[in-house]
Protein backbone atom coordinates (compact mmCIF):
# COMPACT_ATOMS: atom_id res chain seq x y z
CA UNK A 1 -17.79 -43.57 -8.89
CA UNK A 2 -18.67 -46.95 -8.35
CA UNK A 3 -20.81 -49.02 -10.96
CA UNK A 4 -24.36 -50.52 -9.59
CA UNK A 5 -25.06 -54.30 -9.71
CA UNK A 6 -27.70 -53.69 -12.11
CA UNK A 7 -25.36 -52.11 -14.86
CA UNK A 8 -22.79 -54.27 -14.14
CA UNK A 9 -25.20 -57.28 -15.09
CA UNK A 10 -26.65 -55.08 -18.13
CA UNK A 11 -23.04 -55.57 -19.72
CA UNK A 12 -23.92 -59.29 -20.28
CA UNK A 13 -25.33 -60.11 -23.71
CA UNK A 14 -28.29 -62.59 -21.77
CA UNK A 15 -30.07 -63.05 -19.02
CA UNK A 16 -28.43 -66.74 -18.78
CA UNK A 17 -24.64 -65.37 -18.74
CA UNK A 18 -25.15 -63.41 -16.07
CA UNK A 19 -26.85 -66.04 -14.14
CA UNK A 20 -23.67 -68.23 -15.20
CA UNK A 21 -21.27 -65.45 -14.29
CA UNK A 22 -23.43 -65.56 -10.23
CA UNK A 23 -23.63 -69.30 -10.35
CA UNK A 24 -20.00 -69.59 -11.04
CA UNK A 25 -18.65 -66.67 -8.77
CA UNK A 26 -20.57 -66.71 -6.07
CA UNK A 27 -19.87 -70.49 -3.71
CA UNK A 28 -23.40 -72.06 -2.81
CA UNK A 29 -25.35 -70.40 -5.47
CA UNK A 30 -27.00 -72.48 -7.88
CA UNK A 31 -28.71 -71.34 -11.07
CA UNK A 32 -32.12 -71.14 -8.75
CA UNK A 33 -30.50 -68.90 -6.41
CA UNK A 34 -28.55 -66.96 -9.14
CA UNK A 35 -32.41 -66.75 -11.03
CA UNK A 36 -33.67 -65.32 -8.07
CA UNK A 37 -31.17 -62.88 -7.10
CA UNK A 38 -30.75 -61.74 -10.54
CA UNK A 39 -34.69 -61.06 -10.76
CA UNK A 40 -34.36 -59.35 -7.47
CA UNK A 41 -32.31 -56.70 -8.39
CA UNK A 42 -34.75 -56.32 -11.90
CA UNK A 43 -31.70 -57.56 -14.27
CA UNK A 44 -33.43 -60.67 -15.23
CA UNK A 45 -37.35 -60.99 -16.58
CA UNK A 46 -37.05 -64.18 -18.39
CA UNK A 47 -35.16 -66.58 -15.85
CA UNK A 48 -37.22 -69.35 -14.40
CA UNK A 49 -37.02 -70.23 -10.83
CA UNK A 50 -37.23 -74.28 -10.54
CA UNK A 51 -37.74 -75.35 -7.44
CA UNK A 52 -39.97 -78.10 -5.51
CA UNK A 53 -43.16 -76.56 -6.76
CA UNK A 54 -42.22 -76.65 -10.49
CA UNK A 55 -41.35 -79.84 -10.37
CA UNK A 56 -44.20 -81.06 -8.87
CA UNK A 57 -46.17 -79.44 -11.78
CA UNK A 58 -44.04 -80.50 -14.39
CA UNK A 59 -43.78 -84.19 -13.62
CA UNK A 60 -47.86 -84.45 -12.12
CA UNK A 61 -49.41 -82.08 -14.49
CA UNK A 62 -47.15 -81.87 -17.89
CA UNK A 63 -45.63 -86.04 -17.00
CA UNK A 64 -42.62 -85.23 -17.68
CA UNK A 65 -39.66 -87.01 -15.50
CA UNK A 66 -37.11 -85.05 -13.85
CA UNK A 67 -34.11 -87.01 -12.57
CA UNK A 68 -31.92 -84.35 -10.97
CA UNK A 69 -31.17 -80.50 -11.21
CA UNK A 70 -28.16 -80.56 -13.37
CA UNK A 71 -27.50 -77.40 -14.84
CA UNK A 72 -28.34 -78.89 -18.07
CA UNK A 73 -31.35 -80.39 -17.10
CA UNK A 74 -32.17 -76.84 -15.50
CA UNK A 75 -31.90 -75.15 -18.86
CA UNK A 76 -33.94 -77.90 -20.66
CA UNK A 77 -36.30 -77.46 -18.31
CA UNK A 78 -36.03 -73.76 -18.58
CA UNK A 79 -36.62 -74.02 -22.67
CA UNK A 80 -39.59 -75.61 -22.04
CA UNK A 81 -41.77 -73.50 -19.35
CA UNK A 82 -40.31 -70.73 -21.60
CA UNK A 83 -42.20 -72.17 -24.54
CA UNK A 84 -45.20 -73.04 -22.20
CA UNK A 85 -45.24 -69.61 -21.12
CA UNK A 86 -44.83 -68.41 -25.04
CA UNK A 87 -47.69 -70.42 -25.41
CA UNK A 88 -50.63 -69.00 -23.44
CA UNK A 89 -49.08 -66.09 -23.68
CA UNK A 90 -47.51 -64.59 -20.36
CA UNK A 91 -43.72 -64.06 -18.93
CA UNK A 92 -41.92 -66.87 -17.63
CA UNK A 93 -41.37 -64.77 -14.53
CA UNK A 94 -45.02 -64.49 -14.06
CA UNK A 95 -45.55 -68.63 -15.27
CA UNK A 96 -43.11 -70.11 -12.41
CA UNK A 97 -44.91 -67.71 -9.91
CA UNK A 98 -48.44 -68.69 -10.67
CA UNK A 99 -47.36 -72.64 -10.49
CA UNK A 100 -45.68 -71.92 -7.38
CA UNK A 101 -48.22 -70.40 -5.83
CA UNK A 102 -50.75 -72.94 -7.26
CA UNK A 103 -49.19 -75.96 -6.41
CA UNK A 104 -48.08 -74.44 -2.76
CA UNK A 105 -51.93 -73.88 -2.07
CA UNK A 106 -52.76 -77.15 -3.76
CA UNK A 107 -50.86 -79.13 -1.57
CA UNK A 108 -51.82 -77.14 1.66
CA UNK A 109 -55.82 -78.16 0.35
CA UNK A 110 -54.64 -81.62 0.66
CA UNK A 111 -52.67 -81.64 3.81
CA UNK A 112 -55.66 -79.99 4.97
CA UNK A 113 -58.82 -82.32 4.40
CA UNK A 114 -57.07 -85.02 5.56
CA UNK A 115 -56.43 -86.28 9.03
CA UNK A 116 -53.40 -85.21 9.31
CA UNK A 117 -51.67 -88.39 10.46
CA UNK A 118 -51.12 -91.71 8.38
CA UNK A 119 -51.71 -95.13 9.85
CA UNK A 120 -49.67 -98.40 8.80
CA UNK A 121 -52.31 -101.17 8.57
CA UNK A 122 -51.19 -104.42 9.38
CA UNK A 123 -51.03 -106.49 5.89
CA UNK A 124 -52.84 -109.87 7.59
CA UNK A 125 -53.93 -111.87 10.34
C-alpha cells in the first residue's frame, strides 16, 4: 500500500523540515513554493507565504528593509509575522492571506484613481 503525501510529511518533527526537505528535493521550489504546496495538501498551518504583497506591507507599513529572499532572511521574516500574528491573535496562515489580499486591493485602489499613464515633465526651459 502506498503512503499519502500528507503522512509522509506528518513524519517530520516541524512544519519548517518538511518545507526544507520540498525546498531541497524538489529543483525550482523555493521555501514560498514549498509553503504553499505544503499548506495545500493541509500538512502545514503555520508556514508563511512571502511574496510581493508581504513585502510591500512589511517594508511600507511595519518599515522594515528587506534586501533579498535568502532563506535566512525568509525565516527571520517568518519569526516575525509569526509573532505579529501571535500578537493580535490569529494564524499566520490566515495573517499572510489578509495582507495579501489587502495590499493586492490596495494597490488596485491606486492604479485605479489615477490616470493610468505617467508623464515625464521636462525639468526647464
Amino acid at each position: 500500500m502506498q503512503e499519502s503525501a500528507v503522512g509522509f510529511f506528518d513524519k517530520f518533527a516541524s512544519e519548517r523540515l518538511a518545507r526544507d526537505f520540498v525546498s531541497t528535493n524538489f529543483s525550482g521550489l523555493g521555501y514560498k513554493q514549498s509553503s504553499m504546496f505544503l499548506r495545500d495538501i493541509g500538512v502545514a498551518r503555520e508556514l508563511a507565504v512571502i511574496d510581493i504583497h508581504i513585502i510591500w506591507f512589511l517594508e511600507n507599513v511595519e518599515s522594515m528593509t528587506v534586501s533579498n529572499l535568502s532563506k535566512k532572511n525568509y525565516l527571520l521574516l517568518e519569526d516575525y509575522l509569526r509573532a505579529f500574528s501571535e500578537k493580535i491573535g490569529i494564524s499566520i496562515n490566515a495573517l499572510d492571506r489578509l495582507i495579501w489580499m489587502s495590499v493586492r486591493e490596495f494597490r488596485k485602489m491606486k492604479r485605479n484613481s489615477g490616470c493610468g499613464m505617467q508623464y515625464a515633465l521636462p525639468l526647464g526651459g
